[in-house]
PDB file of N, CA and C in Angstrom:
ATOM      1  N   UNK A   1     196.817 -73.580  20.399  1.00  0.00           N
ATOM      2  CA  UNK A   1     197.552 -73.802  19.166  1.00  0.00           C
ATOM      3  C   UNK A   1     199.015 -74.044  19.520  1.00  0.00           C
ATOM      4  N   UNK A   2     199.441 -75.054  18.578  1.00  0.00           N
ATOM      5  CA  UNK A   2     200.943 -75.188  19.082  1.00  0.00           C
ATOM      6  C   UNK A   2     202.111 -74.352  18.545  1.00  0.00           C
ATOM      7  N   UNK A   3     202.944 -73.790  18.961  1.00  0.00           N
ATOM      8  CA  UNK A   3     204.095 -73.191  18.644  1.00  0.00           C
ATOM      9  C   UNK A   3     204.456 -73.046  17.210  1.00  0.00           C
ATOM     10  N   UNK A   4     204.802 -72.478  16.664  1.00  0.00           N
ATOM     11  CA  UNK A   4     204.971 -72.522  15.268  1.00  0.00           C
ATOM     12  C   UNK A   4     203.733 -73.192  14.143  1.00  0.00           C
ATOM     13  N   UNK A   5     202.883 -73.304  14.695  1.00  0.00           N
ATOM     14  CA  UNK A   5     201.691 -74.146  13.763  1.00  0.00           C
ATOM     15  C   UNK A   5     200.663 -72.543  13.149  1.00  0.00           C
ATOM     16  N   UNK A   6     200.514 -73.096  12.291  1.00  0.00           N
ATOM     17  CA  UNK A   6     199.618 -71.903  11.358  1.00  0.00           C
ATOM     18  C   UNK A   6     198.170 -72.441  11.713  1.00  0.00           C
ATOM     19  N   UNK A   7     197.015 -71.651  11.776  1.00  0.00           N
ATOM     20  CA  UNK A   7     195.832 -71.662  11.746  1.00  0.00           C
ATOM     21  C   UNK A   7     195.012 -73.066  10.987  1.00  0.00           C
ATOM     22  N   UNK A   8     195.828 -72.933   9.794  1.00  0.00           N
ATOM     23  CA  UNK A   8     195.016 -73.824   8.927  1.00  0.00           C
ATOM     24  C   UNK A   8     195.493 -75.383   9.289  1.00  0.00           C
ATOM     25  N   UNK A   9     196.985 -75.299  10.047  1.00  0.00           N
ATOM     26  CA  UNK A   9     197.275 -76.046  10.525  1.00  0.00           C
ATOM     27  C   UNK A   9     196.700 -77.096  11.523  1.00  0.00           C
ATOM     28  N   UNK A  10     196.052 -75.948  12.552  1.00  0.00           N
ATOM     29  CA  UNK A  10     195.681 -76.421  13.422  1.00  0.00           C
ATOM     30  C   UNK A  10     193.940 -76.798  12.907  1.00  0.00           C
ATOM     31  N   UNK A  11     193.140 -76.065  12.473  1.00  0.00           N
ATOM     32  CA  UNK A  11     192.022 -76.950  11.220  1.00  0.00           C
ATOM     33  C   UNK A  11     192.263 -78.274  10.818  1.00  0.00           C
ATOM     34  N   UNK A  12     193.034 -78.719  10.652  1.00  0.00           N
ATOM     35  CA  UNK A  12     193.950 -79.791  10.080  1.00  0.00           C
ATOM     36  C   UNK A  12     193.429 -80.641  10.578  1.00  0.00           C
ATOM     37  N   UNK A  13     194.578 -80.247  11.813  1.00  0.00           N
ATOM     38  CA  UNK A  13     194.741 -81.282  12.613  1.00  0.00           C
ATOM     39  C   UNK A  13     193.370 -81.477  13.613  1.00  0.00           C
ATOM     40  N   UNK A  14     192.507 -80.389  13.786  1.00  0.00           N
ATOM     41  CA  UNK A  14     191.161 -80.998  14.560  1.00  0.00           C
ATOM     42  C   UNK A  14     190.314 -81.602  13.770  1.00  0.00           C
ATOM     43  N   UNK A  15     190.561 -81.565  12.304  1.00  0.00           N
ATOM     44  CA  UNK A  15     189.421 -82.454  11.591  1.00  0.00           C
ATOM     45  C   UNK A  15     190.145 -83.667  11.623  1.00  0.00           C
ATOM     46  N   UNK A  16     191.171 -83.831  11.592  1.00  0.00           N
ATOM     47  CA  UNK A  16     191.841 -85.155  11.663  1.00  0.00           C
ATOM     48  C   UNK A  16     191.449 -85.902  12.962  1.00  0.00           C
ATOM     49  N   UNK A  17     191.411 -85.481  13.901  1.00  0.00           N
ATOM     50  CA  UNK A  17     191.267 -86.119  15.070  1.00  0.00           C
ATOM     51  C   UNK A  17     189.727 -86.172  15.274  1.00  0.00           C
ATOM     52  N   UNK A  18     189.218 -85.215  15.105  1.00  0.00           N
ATOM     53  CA  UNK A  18     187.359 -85.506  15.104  1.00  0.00           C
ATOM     54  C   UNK A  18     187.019 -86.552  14.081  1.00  0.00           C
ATOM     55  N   UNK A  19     187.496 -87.095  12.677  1.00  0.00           N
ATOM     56  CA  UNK A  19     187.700 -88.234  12.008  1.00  0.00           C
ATOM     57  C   UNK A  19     188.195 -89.356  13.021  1.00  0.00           C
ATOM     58  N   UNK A  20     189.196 -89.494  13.267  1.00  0.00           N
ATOM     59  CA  UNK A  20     189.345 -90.961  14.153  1.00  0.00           C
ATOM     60  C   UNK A  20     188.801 -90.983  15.191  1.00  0.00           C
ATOM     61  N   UNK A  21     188.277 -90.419  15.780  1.00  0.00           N
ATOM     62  CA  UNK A  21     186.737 -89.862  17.124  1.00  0.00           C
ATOM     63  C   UNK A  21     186.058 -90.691  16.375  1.00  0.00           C
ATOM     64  N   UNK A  22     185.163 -90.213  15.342  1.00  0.00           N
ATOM     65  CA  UNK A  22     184.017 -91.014  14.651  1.00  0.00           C
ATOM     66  C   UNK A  22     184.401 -92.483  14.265  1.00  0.00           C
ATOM     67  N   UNK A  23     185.213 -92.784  13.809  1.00  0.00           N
ATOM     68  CA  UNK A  23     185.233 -93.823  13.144  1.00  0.00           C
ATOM     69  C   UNK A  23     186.014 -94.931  14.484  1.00  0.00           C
ATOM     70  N   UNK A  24     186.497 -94.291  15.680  1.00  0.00           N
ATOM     71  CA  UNK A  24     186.525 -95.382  16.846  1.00  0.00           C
ATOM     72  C   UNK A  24     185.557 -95.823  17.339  1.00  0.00           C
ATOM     73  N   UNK A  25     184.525 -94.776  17.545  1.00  0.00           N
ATOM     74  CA  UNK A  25     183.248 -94.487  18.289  1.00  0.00           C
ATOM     75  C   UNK A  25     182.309 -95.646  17.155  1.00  0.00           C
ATOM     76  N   UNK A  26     182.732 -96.253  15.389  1.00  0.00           N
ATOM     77  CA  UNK A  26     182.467 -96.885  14.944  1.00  0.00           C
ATOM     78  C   UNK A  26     182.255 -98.610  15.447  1.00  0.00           C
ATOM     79  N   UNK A  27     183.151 -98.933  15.931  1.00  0.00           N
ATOM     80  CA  UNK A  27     183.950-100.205  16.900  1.00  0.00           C
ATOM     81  C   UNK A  27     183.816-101.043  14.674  1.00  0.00           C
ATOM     82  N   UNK A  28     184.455-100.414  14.158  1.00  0.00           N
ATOM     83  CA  UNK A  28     185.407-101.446  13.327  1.00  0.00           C
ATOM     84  C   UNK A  28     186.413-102.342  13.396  1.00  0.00           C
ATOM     85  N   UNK A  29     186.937-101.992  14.261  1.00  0.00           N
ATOM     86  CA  UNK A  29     188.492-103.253  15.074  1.00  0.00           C
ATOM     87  C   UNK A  29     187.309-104.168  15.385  1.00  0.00           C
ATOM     88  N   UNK A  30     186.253-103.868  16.052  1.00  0.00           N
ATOM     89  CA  UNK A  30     185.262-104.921  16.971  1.00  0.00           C
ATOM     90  C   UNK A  30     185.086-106.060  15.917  1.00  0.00           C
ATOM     91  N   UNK A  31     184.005-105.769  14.881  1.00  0.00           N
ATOM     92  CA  UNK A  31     183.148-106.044  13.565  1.00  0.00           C
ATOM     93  C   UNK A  31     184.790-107.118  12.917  1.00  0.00           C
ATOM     94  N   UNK A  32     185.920-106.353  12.639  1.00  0.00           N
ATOM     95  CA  UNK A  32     186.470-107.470  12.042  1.00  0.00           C
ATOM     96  C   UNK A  32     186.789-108.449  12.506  1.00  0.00           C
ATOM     97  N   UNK A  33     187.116-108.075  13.868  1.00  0.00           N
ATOM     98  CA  UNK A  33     187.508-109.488  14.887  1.00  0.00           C
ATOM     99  C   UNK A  33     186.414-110.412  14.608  1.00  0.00           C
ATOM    100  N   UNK A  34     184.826-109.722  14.897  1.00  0.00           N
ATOM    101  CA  UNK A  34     183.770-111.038  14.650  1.00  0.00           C
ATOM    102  C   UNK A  34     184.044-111.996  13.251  1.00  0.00           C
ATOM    103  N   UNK A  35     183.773-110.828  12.423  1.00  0.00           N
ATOM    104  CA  UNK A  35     183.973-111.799  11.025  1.00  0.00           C
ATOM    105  C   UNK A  35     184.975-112.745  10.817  1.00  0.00           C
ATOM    106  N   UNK A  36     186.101-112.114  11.198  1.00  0.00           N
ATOM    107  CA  UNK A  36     187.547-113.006  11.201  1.00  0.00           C
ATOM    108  C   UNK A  36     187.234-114.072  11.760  1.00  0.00           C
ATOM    109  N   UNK A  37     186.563-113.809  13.623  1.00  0.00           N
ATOM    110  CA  UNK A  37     186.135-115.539  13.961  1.00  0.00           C
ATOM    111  C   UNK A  37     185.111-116.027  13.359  1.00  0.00           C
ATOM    112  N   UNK A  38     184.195-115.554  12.518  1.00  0.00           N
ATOM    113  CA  UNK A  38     182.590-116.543  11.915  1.00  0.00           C
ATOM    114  C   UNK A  38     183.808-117.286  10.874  1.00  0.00           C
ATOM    115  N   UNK A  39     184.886-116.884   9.973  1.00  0.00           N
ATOM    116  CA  UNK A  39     185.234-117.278   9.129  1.00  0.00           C
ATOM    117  C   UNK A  39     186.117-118.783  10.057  1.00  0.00           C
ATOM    118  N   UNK A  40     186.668-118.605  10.532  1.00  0.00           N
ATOM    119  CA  UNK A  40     187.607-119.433  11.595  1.00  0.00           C
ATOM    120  C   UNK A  40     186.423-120.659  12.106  1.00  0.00           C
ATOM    121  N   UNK A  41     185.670-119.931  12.558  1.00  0.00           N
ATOM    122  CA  UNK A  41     184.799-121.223  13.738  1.00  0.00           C
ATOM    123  C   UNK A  41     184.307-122.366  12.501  1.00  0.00           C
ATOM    124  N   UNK A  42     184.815-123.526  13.000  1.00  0.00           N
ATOM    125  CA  UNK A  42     185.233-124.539  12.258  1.00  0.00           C
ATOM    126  C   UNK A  42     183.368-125.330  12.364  1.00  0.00           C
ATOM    127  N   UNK A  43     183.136-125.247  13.473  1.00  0.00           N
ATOM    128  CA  UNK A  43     181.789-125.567  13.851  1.00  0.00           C
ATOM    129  C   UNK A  43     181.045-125.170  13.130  1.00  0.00           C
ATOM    130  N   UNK A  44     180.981-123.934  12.299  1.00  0.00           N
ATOM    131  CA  UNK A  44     179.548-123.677  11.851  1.00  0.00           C
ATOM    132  C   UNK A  44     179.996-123.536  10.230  1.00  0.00           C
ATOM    133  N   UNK A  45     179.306-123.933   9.242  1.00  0.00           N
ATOM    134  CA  UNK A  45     179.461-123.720   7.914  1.00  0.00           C
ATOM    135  C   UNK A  45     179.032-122.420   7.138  1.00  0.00           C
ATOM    136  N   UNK A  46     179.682-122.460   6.642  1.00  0.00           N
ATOM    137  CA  UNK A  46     179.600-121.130   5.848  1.00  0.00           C
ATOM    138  C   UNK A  46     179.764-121.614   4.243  1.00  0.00           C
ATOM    139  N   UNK A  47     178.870-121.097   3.323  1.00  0.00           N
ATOM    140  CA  UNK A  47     179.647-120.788   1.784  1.00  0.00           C
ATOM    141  C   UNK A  47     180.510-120.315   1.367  1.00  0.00           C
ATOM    142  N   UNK A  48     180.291-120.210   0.291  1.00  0.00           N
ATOM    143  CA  UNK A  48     181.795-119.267  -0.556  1.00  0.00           C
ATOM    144  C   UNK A  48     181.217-117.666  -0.671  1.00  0.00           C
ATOM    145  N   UNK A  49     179.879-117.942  -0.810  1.00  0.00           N
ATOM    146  CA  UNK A  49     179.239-116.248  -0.798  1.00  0.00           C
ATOM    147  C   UNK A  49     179.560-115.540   0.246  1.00  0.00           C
ATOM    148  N   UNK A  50     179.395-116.276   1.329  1.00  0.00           N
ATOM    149  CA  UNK A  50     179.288-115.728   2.814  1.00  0.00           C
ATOM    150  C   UNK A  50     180.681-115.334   3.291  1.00  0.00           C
ATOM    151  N   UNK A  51     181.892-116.433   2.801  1.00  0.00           N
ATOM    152  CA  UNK A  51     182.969-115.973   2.899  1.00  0.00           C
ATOM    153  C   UNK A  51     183.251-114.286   1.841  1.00  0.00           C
ATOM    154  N   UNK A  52     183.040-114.429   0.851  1.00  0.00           N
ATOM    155  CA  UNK A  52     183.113-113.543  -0.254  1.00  0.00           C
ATOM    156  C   UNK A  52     183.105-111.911   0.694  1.00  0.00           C
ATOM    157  N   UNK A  53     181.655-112.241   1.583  1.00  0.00           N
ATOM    158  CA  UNK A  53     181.461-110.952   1.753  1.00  0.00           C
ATOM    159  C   UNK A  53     181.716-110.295   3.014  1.00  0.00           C
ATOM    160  N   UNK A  54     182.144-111.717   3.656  1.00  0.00           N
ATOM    161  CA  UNK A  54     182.717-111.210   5.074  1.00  0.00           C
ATOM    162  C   UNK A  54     184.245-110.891   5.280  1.00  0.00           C
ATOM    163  N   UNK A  55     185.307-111.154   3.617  1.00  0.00           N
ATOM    164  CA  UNK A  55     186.175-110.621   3.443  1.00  0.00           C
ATOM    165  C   UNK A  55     186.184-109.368   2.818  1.00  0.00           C
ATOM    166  N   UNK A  56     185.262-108.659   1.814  1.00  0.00           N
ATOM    167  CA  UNK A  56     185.179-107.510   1.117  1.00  0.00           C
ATOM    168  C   UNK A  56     184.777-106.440   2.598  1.00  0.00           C
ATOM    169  N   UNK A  57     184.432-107.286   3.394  1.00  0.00           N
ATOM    170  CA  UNK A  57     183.835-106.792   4.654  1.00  0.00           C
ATOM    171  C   UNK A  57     185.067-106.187   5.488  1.00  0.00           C
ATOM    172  N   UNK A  58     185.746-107.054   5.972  1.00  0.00           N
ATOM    173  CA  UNK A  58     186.982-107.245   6.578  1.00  0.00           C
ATOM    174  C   UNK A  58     188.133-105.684   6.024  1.00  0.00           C
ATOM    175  N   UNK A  59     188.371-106.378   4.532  1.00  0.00           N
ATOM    176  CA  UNK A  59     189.142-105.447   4.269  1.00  0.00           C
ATOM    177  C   UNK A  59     188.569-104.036   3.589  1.00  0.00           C
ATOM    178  N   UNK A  60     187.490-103.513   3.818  1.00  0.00           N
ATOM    179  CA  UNK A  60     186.788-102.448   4.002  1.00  0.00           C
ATOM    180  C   UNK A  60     186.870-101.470   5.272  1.00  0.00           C
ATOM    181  N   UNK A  61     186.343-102.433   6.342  1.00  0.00           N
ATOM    182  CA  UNK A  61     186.607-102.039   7.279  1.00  0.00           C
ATOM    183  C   UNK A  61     188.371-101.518   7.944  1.00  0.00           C
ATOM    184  N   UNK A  62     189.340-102.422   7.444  1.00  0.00           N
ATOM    185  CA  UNK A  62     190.399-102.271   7.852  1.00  0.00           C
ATOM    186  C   UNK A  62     191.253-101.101   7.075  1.00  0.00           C
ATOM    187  N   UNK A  63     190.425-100.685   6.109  1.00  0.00           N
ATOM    188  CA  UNK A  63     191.023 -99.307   5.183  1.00  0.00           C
ATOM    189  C   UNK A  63     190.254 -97.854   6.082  1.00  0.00           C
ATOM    190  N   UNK A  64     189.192 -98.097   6.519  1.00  0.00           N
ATOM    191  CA  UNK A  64     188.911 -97.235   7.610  1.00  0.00           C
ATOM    192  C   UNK A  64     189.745 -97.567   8.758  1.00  0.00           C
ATOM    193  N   UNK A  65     190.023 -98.069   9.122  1.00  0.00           N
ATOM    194  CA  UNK A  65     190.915 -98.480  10.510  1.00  0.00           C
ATOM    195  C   UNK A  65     192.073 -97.683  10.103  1.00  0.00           C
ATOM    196  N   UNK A  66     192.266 -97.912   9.638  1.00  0.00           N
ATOM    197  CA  UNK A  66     194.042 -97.636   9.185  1.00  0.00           C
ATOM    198  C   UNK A  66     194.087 -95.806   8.696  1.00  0.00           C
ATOM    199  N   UNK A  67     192.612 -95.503   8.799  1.00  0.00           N
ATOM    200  CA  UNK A  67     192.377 -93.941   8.766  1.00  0.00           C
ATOM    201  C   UNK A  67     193.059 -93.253   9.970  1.00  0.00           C
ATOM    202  N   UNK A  68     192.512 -93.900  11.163  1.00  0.00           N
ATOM    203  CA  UNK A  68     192.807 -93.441  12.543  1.00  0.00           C
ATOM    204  C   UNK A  68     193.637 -94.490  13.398  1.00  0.00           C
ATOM    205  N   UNK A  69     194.419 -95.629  12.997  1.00  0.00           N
ATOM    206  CA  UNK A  69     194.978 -96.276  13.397  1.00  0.00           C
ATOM    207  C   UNK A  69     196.180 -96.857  12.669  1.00  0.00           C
ATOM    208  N   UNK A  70     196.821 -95.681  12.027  1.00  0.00           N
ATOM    209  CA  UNK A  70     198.324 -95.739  10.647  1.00  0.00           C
ATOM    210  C   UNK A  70     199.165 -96.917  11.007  1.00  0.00           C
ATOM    211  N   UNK A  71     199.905 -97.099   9.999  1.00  0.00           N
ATOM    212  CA  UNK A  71     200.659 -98.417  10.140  1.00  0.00           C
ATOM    213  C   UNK A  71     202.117 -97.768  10.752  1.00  0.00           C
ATOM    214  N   UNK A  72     202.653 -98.589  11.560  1.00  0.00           N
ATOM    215  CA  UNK A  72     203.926 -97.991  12.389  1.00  0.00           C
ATOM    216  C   UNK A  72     205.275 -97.307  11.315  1.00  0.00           C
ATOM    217  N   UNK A  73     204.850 -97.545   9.963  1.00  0.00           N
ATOM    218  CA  UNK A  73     205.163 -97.133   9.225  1.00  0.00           C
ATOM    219  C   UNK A  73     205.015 -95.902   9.082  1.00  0.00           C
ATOM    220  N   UNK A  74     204.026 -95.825   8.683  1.00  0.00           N
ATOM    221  CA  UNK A  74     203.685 -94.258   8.708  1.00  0.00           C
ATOM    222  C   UNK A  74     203.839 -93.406   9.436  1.00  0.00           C
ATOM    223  N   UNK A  75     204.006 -94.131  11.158  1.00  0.00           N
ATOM    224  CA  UNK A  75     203.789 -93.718  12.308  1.00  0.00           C
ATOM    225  C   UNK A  75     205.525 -92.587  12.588  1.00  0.00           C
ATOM    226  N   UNK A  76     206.248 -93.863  12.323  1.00  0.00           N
ATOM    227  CA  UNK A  76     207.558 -93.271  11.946  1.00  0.00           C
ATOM    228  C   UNK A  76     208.025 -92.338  11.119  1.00  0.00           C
ATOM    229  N   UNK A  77     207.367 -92.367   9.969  1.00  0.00           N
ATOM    230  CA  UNK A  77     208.236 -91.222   9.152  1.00  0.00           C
ATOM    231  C   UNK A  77     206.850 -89.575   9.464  1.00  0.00           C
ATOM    232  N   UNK A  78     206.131 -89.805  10.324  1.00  0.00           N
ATOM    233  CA  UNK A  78     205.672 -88.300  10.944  1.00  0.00           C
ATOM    234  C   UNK A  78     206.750 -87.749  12.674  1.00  0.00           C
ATOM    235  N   UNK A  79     207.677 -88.343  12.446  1.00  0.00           N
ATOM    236  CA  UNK A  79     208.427 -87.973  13.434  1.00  0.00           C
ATOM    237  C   UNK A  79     208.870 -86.502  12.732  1.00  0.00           C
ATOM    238  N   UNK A  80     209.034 -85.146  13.761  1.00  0.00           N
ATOM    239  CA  UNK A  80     209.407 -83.946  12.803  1.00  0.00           C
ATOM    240  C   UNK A  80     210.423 -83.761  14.256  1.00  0.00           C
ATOM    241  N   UNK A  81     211.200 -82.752  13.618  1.00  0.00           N
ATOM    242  CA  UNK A  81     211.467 -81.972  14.825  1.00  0.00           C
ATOM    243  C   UNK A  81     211.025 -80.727  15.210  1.00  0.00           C
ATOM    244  N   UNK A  82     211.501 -79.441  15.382  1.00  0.00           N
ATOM    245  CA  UNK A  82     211.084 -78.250  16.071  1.00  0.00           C
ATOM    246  C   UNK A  82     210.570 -77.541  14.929  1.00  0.00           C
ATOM    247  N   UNK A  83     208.982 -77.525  15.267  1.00  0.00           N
ATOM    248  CA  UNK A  83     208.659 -76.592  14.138  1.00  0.00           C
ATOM    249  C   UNK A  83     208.046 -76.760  12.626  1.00  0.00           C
ATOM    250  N   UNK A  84     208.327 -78.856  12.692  1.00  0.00           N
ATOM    251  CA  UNK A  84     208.078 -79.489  12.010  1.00  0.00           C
ATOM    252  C   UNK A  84     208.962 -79.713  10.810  1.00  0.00           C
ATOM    253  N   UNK A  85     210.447 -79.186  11.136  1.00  0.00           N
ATOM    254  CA  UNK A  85     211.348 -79.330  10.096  1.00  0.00           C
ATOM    255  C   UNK A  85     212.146 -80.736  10.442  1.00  0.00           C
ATOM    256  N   UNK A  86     212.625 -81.385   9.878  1.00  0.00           N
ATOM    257  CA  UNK A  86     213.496 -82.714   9.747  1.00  0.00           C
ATOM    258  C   UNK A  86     214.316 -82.684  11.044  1.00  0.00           C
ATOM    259  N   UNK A  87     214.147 -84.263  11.505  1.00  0.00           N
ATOM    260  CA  UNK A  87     214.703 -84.026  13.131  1.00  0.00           C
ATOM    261  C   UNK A  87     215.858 -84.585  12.743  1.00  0.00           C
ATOM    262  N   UNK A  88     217.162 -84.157  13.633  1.00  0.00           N
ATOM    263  CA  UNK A  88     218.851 -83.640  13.621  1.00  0.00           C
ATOM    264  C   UNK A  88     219.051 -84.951  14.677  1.00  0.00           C
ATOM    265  N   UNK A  89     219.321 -86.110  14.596  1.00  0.00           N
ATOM    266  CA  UNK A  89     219.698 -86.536  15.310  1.00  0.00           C
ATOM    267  C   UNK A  89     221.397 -85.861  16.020  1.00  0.00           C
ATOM    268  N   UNK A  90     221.914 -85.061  17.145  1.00  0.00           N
ATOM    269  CA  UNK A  90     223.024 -84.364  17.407  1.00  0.00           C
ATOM    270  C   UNK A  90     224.182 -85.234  18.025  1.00  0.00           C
ATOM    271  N   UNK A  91     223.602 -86.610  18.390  1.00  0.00           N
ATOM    272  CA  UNK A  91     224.708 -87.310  19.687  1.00  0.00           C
ATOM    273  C   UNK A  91     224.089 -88.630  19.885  1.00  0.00           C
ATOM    274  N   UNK A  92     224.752 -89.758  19.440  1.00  0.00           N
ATOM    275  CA  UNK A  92     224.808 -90.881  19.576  1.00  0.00           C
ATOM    276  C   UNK A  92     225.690 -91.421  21.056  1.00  0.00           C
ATOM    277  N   UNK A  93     225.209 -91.917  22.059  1.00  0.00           N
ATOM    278  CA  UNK A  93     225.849 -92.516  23.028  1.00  0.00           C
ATOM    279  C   UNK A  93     226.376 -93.976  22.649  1.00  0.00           C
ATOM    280  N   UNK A  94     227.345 -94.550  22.846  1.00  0.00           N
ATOM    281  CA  UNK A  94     227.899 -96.250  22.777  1.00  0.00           C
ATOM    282  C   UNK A  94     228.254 -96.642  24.044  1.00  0.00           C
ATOM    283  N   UNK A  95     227.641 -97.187  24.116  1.00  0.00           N
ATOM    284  CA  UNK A  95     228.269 -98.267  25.733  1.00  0.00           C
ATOM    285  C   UNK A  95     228.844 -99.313  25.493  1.00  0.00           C
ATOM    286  N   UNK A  96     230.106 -99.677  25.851  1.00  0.00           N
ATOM    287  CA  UNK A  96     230.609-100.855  26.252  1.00  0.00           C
ATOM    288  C   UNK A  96     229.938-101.735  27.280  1.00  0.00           C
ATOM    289  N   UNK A  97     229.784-103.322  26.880  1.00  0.00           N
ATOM    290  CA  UNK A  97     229.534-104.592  27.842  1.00  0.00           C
ATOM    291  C   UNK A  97     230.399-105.680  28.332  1.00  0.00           C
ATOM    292  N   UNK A  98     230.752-105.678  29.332  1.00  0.00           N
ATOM    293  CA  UNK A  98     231.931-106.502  29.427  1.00  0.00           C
ATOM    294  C   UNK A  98     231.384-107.863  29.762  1.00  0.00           C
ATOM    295  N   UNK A  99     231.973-108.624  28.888  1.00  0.00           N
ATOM    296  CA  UNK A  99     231.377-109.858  28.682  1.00  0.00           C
ATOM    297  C   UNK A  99     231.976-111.379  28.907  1.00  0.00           C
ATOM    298  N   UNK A 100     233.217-110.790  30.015  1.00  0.00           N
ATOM    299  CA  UNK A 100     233.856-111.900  30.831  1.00  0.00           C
ATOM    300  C   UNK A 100     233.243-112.157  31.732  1.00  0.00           C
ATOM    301  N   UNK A 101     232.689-111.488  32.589  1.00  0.00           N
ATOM    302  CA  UNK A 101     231.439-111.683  33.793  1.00  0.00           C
ATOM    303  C   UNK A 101     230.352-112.925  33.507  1.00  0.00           C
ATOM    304  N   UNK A 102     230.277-112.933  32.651  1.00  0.00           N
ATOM    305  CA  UNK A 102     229.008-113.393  32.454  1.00  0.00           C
ATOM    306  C   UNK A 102     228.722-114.938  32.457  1.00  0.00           C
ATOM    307  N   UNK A 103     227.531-115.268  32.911  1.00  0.00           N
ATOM    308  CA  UNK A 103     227.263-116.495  33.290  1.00  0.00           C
ATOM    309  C   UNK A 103     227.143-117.456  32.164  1.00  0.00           C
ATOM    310  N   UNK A 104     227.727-118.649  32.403  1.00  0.00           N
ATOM    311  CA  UNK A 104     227.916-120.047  31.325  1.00  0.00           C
ATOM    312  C   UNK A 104     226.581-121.137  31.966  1.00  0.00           C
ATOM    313  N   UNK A 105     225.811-121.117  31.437  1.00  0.00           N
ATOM    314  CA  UNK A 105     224.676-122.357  31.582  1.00  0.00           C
ATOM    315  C   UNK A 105     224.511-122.908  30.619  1.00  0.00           C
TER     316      UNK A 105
END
């Protein structure tokens, strides 16, 4: 268990991760890539049905994806700091570039 994490916490977080276990172990990334190319491959014809359902398909699958594979969005605002309280950014570094050196092509 991690440092400051409560019990139920850590419940949590192993059902969370035994969820994106299952649903990798799914190969949904796989399945949309196919469909995405049956829809693409110019060679073979398809209907409007077939399209219909290989997009309800698509974006089905990609709402499970996005279970265990969050958008960098999301990804970002689970940044915490110690303890899981709001992280303190304390010290910004600035560097100067000196930019007479530098090469003219």
């Amino acid at each position: 268990m991690k440092k400051g994490q409560s019990l139920a916490q850590r419940h949590k977080h192993e059902r969370q991760e035994s969820l994106r276990e299952l649903l990798s172990r799914q190969k949904h990334v796989e399945k949309v890539i196919d469909n995405v190319n049956k829809i693409e491959d110019l060679d073979q014809e398809i209907n409007k049905d077939d399209v219909a359902r290989l997009k309800i398909g698509i974006e089905t699958r990609m709402k499970l994806i996005n279970k265990y594979l969050p958008d960098l969005k999301a990804v970002d605002m689970e940044v915490t700091g110690e303890n899981g309280n709001a992280l303190i950014i304390q010290a910004i570094g600035i560097k100067g570039v000196d930019a007479s050196n530098r090469d003219t092509k």
